[in-house]
C-alpha atoms as a PDB file:
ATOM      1  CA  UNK A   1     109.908  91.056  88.881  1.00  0.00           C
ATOM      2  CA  UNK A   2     113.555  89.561  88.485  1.00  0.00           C
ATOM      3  CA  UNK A   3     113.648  88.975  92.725  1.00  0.00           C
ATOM      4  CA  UNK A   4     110.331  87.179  92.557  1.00  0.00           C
ATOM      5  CA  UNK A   5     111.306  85.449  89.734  1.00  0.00           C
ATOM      6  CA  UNK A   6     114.930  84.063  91.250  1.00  0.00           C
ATOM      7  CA  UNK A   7     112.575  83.156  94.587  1.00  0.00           C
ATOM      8  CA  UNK A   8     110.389  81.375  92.472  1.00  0.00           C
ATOM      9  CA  UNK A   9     113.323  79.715  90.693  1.00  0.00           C
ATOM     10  CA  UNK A  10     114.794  78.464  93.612  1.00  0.00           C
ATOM     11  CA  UNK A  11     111.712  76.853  95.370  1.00  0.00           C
ATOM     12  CA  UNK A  12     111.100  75.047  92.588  1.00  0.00           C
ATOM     13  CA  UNK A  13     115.081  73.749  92.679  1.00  0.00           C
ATOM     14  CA  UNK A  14     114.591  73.084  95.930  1.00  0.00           C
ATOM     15  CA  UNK A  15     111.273  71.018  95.685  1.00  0.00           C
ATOM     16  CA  UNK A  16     112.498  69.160  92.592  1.00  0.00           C
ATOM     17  CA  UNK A  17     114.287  66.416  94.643  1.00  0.00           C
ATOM     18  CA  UNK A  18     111.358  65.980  96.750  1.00  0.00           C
ATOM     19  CA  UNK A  19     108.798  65.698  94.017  1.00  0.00           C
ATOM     20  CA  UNK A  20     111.165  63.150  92.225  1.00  0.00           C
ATOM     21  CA  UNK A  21     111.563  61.409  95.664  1.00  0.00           C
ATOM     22  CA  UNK A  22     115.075  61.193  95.450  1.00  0.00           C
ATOM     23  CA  UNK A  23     117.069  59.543  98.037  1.00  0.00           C
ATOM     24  CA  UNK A  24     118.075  61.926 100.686  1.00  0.00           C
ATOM     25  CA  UNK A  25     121.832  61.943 101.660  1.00  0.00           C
ATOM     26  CA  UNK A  26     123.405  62.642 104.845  1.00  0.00           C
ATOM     27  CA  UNK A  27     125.757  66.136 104.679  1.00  0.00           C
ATOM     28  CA  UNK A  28     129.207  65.868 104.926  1.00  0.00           C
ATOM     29  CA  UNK A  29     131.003  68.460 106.873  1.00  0.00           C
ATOM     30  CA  UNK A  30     131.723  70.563 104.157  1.00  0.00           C
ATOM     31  CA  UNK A  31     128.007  70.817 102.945  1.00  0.00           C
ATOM     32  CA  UNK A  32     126.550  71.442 106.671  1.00  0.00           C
ATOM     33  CA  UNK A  33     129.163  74.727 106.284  1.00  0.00           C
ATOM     34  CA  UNK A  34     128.097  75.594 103.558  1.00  0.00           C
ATOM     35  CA  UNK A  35     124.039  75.623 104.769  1.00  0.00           C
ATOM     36  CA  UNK A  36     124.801  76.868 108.766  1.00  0.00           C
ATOM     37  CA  UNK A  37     127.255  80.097 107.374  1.00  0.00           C
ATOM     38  CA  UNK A  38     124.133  81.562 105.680  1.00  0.00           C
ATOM     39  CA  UNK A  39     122.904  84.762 106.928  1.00  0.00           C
ATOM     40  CA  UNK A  40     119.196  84.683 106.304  1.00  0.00           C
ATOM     41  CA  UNK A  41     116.835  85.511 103.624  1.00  0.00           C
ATOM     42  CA  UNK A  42     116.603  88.575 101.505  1.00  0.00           C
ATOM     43  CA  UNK A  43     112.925  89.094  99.534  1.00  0.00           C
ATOM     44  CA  UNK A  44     112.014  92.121  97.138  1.00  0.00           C
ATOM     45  CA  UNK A  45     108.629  92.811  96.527  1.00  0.00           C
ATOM     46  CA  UNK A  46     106.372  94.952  94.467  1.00  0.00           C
ATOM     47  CA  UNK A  47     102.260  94.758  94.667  1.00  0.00           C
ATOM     48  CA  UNK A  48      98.981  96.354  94.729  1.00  0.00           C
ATOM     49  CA  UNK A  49      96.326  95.519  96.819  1.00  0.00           C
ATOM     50  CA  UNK A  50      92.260  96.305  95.879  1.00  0.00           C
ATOM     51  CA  UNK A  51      89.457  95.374  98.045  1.00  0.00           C
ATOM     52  CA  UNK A  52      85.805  96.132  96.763  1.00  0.00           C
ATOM     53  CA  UNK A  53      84.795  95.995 100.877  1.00  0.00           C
ATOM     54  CA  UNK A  54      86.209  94.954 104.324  1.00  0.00           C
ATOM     55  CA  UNK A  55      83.678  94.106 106.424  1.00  0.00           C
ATOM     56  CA  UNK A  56      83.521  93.514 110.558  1.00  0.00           C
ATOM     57  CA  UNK A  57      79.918  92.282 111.891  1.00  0.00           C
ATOM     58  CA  UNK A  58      79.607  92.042 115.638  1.00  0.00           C
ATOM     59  CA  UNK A  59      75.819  92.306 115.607  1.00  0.00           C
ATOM     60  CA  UNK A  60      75.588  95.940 112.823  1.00  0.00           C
ATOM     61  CA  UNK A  61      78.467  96.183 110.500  1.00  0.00           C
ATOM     62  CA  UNK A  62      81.208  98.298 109.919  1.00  0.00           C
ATOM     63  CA  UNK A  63      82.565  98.097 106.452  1.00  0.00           C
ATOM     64  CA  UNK A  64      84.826  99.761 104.352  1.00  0.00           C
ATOM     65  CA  UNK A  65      85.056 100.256 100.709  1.00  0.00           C
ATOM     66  CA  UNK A  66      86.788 100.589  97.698  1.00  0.00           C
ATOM     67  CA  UNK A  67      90.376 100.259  99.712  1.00  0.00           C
ATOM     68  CA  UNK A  68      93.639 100.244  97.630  1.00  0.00           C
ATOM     69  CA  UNK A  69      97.014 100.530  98.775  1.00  0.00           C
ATOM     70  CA  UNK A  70      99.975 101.691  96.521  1.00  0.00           C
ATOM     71  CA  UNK A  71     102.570 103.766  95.243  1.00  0.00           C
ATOM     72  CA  UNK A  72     101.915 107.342  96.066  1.00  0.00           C
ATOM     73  CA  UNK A  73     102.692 110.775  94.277  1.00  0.00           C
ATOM     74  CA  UNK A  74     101.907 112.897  97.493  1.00  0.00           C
ATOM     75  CA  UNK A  75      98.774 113.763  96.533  1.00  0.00           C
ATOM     76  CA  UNK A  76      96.085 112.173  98.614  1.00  0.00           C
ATOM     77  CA  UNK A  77      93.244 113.587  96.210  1.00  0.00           C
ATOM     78  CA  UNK A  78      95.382 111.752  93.343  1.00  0.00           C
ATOM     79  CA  UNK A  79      94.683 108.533  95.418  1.00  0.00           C
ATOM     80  CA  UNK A  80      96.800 104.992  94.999  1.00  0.00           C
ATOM     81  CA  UNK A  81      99.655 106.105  92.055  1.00  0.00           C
ATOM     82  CA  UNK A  82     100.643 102.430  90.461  1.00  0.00           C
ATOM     83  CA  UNK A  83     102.678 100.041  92.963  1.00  0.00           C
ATOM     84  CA  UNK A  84     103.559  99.761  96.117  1.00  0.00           C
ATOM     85  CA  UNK A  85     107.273  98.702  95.188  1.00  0.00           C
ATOM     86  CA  UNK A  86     110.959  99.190  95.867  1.00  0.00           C
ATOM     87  CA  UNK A  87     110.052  97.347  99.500  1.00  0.00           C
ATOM     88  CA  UNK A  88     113.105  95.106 100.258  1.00  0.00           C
ATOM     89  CA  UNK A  89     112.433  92.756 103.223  1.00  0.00           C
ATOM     90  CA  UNK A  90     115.174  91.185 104.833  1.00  0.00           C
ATOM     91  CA  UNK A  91     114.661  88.144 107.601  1.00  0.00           C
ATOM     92  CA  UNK A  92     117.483  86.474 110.316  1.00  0.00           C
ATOM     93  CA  UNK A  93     116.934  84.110 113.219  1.00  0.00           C
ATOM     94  CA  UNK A  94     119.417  85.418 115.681  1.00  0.00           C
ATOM     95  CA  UNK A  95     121.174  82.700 117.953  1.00  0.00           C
ATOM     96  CA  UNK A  96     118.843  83.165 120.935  1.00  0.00           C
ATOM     97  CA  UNK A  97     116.369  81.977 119.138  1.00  0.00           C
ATOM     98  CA  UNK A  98     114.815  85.696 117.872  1.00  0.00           C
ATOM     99  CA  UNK A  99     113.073  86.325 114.450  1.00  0.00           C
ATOM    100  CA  UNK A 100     114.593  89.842 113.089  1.00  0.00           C
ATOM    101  CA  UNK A 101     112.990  91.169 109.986  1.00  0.00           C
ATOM    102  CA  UNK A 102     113.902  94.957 108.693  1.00  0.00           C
ATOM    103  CA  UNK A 103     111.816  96.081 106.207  1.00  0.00           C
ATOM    104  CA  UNK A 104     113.958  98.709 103.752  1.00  0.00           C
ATOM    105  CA  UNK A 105     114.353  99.504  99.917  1.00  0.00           C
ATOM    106  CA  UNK A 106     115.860  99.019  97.012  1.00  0.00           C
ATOM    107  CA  UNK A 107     116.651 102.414  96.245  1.00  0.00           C
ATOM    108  CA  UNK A 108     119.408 105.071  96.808  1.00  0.00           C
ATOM    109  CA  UNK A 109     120.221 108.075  96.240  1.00  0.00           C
ATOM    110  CA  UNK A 110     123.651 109.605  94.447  1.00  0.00           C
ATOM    111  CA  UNK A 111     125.501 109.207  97.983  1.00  0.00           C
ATOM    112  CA  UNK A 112     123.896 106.101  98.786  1.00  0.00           C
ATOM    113  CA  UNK A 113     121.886 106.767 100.982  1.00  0.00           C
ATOM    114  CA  UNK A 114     118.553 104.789 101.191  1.00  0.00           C
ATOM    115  CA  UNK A 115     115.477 106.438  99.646  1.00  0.00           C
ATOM    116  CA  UNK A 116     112.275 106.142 101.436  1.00  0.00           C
ATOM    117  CA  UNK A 117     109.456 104.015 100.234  1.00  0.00           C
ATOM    118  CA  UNK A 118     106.746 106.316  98.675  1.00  0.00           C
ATOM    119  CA  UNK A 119     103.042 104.557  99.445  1.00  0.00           C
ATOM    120  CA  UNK A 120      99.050 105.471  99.011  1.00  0.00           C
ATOM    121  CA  UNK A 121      95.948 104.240 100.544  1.00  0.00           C
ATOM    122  CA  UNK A 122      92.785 105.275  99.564  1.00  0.00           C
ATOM    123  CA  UNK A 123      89.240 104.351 100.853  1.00  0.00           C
ATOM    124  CA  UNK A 124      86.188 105.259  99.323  1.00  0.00           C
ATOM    125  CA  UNK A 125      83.614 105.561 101.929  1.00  0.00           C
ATOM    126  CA  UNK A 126      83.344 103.769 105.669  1.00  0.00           C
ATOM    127  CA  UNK A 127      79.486 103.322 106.595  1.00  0.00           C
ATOM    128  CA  UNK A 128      78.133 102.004 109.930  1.00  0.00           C
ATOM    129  CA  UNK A 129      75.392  99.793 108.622  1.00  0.00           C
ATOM    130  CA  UNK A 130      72.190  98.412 110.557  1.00  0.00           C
ATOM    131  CA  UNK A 131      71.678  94.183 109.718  1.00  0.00           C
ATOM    132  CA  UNK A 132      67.845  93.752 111.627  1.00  0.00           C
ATOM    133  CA  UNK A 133      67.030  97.787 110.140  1.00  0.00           C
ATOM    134  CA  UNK A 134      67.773  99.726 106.834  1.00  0.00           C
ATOM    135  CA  UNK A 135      69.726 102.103 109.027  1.00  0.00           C
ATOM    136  CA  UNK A 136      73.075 103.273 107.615  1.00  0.00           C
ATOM    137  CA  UNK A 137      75.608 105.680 108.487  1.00  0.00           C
ATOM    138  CA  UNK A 138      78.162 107.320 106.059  1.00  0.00           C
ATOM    139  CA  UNK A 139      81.163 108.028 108.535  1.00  0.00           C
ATOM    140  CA  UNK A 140      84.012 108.990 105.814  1.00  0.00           C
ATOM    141  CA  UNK A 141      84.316 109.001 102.629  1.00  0.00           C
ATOM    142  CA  UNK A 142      86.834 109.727  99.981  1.00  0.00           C
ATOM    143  CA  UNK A 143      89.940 108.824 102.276  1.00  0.00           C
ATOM    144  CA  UNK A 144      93.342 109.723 100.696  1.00  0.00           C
ATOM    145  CA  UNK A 145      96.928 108.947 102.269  1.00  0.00           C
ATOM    146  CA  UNK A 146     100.121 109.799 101.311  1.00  0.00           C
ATOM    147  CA  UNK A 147     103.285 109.215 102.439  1.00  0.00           C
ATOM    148  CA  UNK A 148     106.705 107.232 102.969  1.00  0.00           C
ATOM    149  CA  UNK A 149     108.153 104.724 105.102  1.00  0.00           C
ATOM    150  CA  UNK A 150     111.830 104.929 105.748  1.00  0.00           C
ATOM    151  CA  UNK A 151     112.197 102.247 107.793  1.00  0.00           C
ATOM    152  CA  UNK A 152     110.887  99.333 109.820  1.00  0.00           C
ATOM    153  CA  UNK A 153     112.246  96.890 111.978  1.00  0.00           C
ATOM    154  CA  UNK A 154     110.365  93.905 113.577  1.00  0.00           C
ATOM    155  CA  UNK A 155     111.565  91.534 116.278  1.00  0.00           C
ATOM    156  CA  UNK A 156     109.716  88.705 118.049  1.00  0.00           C
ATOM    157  CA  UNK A 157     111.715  88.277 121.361  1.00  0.00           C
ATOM    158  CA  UNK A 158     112.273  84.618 122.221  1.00  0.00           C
ATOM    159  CA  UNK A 159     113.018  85.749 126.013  1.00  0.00           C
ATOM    160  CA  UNK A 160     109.910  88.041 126.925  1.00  0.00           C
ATOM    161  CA  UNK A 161     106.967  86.302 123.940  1.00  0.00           C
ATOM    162  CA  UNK A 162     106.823  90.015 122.939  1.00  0.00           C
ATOM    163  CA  UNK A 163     106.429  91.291 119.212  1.00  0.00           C
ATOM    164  CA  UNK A 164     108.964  94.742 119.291  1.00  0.00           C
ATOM    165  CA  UNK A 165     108.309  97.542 116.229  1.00  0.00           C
ATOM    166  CA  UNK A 166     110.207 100.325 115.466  1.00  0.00           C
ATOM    167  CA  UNK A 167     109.238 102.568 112.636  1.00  0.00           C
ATOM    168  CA  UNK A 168     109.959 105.986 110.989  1.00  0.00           C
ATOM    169  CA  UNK A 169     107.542 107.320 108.673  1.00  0.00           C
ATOM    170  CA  UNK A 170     105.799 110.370 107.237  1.00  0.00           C
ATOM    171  CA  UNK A 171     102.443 111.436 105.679  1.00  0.00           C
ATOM    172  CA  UNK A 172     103.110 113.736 103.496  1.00  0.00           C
ATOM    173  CA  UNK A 173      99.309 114.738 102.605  1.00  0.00           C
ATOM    174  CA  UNK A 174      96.054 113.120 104.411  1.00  0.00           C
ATOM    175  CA  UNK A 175      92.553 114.485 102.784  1.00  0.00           C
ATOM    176  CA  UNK A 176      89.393 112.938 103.831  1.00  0.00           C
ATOM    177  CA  UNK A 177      85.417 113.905 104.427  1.00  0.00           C
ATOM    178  CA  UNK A 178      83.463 113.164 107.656  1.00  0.00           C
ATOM    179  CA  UNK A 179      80.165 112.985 106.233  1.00  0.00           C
ATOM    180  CA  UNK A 180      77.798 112.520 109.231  1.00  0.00           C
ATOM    181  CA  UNK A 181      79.482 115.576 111.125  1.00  0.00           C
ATOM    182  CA  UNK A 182      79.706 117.683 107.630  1.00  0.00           C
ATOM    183  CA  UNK A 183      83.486 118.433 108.176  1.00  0.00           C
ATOM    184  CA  UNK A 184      86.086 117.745 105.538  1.00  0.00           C
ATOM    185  CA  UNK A 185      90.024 117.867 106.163  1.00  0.00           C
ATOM    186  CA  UNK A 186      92.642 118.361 103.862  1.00  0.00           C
ATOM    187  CA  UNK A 187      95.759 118.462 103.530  1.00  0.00           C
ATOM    188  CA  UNK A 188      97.157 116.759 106.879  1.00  0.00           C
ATOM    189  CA  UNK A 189     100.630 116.216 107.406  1.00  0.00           C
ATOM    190  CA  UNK A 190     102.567 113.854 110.120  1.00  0.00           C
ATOM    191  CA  UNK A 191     106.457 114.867 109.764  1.00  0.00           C
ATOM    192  CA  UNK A 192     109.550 114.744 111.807  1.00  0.00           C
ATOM    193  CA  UNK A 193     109.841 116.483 114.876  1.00  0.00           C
ATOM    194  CA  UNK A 194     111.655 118.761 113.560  1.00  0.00           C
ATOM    195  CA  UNK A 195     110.008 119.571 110.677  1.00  0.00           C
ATOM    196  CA  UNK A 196     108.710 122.792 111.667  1.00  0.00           C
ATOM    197  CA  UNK A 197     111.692 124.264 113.308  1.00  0.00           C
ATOM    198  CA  UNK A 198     113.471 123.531 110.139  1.00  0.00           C
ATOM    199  CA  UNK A 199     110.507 124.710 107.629  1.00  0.00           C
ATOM    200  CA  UNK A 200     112.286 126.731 104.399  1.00  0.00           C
ATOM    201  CA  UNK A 201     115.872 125.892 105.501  1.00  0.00           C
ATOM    202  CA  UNK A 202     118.394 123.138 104.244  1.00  0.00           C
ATOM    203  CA  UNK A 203     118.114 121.260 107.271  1.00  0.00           C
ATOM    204  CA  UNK A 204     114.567 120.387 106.599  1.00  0.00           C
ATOM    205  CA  UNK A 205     115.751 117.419 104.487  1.00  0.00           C
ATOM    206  CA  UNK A 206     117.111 115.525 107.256  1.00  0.00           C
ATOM    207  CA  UNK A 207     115.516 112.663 108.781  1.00  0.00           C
ATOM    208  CA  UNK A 208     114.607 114.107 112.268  1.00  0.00           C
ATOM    209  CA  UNK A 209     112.550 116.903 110.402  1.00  0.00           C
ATOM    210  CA  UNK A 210     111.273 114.578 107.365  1.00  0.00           C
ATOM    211  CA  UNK A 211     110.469 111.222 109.020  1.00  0.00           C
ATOM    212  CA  UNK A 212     108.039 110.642 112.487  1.00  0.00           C
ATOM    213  CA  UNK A 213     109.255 107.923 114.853  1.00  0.00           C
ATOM    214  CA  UNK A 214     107.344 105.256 116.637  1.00  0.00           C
ATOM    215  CA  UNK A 215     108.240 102.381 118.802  1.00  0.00           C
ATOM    216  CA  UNK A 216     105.624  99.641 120.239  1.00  0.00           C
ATOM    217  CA  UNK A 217     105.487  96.896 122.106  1.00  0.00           C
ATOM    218  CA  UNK A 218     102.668  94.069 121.360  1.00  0.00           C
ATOM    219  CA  UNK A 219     101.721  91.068 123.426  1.00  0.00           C
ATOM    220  CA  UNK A 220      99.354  88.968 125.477  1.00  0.00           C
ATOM    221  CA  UNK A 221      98.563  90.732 128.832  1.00  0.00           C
ATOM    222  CA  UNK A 222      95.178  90.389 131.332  1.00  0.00           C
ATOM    223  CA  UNK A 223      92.849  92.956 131.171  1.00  0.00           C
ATOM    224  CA  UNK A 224      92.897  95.065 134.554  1.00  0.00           C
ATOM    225  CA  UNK A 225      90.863  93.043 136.577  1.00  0.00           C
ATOM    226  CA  UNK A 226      92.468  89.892 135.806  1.00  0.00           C
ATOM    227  CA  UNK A 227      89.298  88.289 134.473  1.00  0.00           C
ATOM    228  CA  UNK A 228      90.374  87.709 130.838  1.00  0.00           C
ATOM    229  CA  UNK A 229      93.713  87.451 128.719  1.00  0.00           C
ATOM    230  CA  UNK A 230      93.816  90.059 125.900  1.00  0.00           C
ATOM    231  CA  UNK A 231      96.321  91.785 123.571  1.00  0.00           C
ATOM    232  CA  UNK A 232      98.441  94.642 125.204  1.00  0.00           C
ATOM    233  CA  UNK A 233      99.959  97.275 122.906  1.00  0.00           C
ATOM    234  CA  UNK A 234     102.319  99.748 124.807  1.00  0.00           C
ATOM    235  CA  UNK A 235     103.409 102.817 123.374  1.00  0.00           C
ATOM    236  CA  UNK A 236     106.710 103.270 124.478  1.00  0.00           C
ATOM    237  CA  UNK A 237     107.420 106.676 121.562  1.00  0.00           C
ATOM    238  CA  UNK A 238     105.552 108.535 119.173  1.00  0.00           C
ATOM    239  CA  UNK A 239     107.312 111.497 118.247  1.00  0.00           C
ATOM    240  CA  UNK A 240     106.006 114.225 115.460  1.00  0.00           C
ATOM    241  CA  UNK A 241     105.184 117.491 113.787  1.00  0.00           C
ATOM    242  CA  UNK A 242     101.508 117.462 112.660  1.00  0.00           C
ATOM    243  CA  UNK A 243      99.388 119.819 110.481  1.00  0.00           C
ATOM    244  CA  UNK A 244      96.410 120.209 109.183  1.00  0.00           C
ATOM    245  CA  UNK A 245      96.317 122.356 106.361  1.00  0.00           C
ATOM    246  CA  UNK A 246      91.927 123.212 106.403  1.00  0.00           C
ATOM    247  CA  UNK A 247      89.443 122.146 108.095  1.00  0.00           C
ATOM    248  CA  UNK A 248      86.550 122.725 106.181  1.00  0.00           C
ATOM    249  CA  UNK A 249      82.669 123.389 107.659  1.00  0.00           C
ATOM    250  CA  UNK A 250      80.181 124.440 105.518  1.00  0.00           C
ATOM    251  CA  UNK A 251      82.287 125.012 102.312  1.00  0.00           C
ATOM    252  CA  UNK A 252      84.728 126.856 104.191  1.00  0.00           C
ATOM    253  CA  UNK A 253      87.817 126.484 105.685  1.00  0.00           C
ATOM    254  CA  UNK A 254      87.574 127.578 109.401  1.00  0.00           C
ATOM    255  CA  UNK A 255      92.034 127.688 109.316  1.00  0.00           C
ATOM    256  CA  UNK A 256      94.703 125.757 110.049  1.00  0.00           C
ATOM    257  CA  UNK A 257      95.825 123.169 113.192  1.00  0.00           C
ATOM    258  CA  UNK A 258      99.166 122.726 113.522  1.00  0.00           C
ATOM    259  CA  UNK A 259     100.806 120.561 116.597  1.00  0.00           C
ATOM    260  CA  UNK A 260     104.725 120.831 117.148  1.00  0.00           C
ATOM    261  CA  UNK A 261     106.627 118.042 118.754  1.00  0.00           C
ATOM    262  CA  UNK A 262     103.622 115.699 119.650  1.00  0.00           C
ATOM    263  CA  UNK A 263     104.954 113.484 121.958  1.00  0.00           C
ATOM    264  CA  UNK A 264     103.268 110.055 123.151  1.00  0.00           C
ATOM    265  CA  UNK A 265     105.005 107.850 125.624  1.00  0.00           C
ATOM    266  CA  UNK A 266     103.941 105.697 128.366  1.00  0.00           C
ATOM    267  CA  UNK A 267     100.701 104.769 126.968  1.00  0.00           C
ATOM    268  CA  UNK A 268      99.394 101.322 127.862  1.00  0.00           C
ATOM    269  CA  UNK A 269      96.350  99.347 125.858  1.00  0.00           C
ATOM    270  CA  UNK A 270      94.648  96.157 126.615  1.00  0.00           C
ATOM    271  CA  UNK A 271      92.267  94.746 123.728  1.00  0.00           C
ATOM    272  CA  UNK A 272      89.611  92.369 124.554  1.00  0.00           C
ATOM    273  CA  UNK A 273      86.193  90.846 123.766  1.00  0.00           C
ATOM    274  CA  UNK A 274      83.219  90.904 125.975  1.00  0.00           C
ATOM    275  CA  UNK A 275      79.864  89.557 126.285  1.00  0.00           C
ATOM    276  CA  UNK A 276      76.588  91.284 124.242  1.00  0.00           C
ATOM    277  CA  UNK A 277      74.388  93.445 126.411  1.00  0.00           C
ATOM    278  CA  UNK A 278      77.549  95.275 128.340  1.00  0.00           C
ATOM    279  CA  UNK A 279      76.808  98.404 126.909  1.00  0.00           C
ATOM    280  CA  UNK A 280      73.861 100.192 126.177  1.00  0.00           C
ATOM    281  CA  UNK A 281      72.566 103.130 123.472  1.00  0.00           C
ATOM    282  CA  UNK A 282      72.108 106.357 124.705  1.00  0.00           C
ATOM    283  CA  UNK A 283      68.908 107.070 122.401  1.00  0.00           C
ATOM    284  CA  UNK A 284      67.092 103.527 121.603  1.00  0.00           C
END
């Protein structure tokens, strides 16, 4: 890709000196200008991402497999539709100190407005799987998501050591099967607030009814007694439309779930380890 190619280009520029070990120079004024009136670092990227399994062991396994992550054509039965491109990532240290990074695109429209970047993740199954026994559990299988991301922005603040998101985002189509409860769901969508209010008419194009929002804080807390340190995540907005198009129990659909103008806020989360033996099965 020409942007990878120009990055490329330019680290090996830069290391040439260095690898020639060239005498270094002091700046003059002029050059020092030149360097300190940049204003940060632009990268565009395009990939695609396979993994036969993900695995997490505490003393069983979890794993996941078959996981790709994509383009997307808005089908999630379709899953992963060739790259995962048009992502244009742009970073800034601001002067207190403060890493900025705003993840956009490449892309606009015929008033140039910025389109959104279209993405797919697919999973083929998630098991639960015994490591003393021959036990195994399929949770999921045949996980499809669709969707875009219209925008992301990511600060670490300097002043508080917190990591600040903001995002707005859509699924456009979320099929998957939860094998050990025999239900399958199809067809899930996570929109805009207003997406329903808007359903049919011209406004539905606009980003309050197309996009979802969601704003989090991440950082090291204590966990509520004080004993441990541990990562907090605060939700300080989740804001969306949500439907799910058939749920399906017994080879038939039982309807449709629809939730308008889901609203999270004020939700705190402290994650932790703990020692083996704190909890305990319900059926040995």
């Amino acid at each position: 890709m020409k942007g990878l190619n120009k990055l490329a280009l330019a680290t090996a520029i830069a290391a040439a000196p260095f690898a020639a070990q060239a005498e270094l120079k002091a700046m003059d004024d002029s050059s020092m200008g030149n360097v300190t009136g940049q204003s940060g670092v632009t990268i565009e990227l395009e990939t695609q991402v396979g993994i036969d399994t993900v695995t997490y062991t505490d003393e069983g396994q979890f794993n996941l497999s078959n996981v790709n992550i994509g383009g997307g054509d808005g089908d999630a039965s379709n899953g992963v539709d060739g790259l995962l491109d048009n992502l244009k990532v742009e970073i800034d240290v601001a002067g207190d100190g403060d890493a900025l990074i705003h993840v956009g695109t490449t892309e606009t429209d015929a008033n140039g407005n910025p389109e959104p970047i279209d993405f797919g993740v697919s999973i083929g199954k998630a098991t639960l799987d015994g490591t003393d026994t021959n036990d195994s559990t399929l949770l999921a299988s045949n996980i499809g998501i669709e969707g875009n991301l219209a925008a992301l922005d990511i600060q670490v603040d300097t002043a508080t050591d917190e990591l600040l998101v903001d995002t707005s985002f859509n699924v456009v189509d979320m099929d998957m099967t939860v094998d050990f409860l025999g239900v399958t769901v199809e067809d899930m969508q996570v929109m805009g607030a207003d997406f329903f209010e808007t359903e049919g008419t011209q406004a539905n194009a606009t980003a309050a009814a197309q996009f979802a929002n969601a704003s989090l804080v991440i950082a090291k807390t204590t966990a509520a007694d004080g004993s441990t340190e541990g990562l907090g995540i605060s939700v300080d907005d989740i804001t969306a439309d949500v439907r799910v198009g058939a749920t399906i129990i017994g080879g038939e659909s039982i309807g449709t779930i629809a939730m308008d103008n889901l609203n999270v806020t004020d939700t705190e989360m402290v994650v932790y380890g703990h020692a083996d033996g704190n909890t305990q099965p319900i059926r040995p």
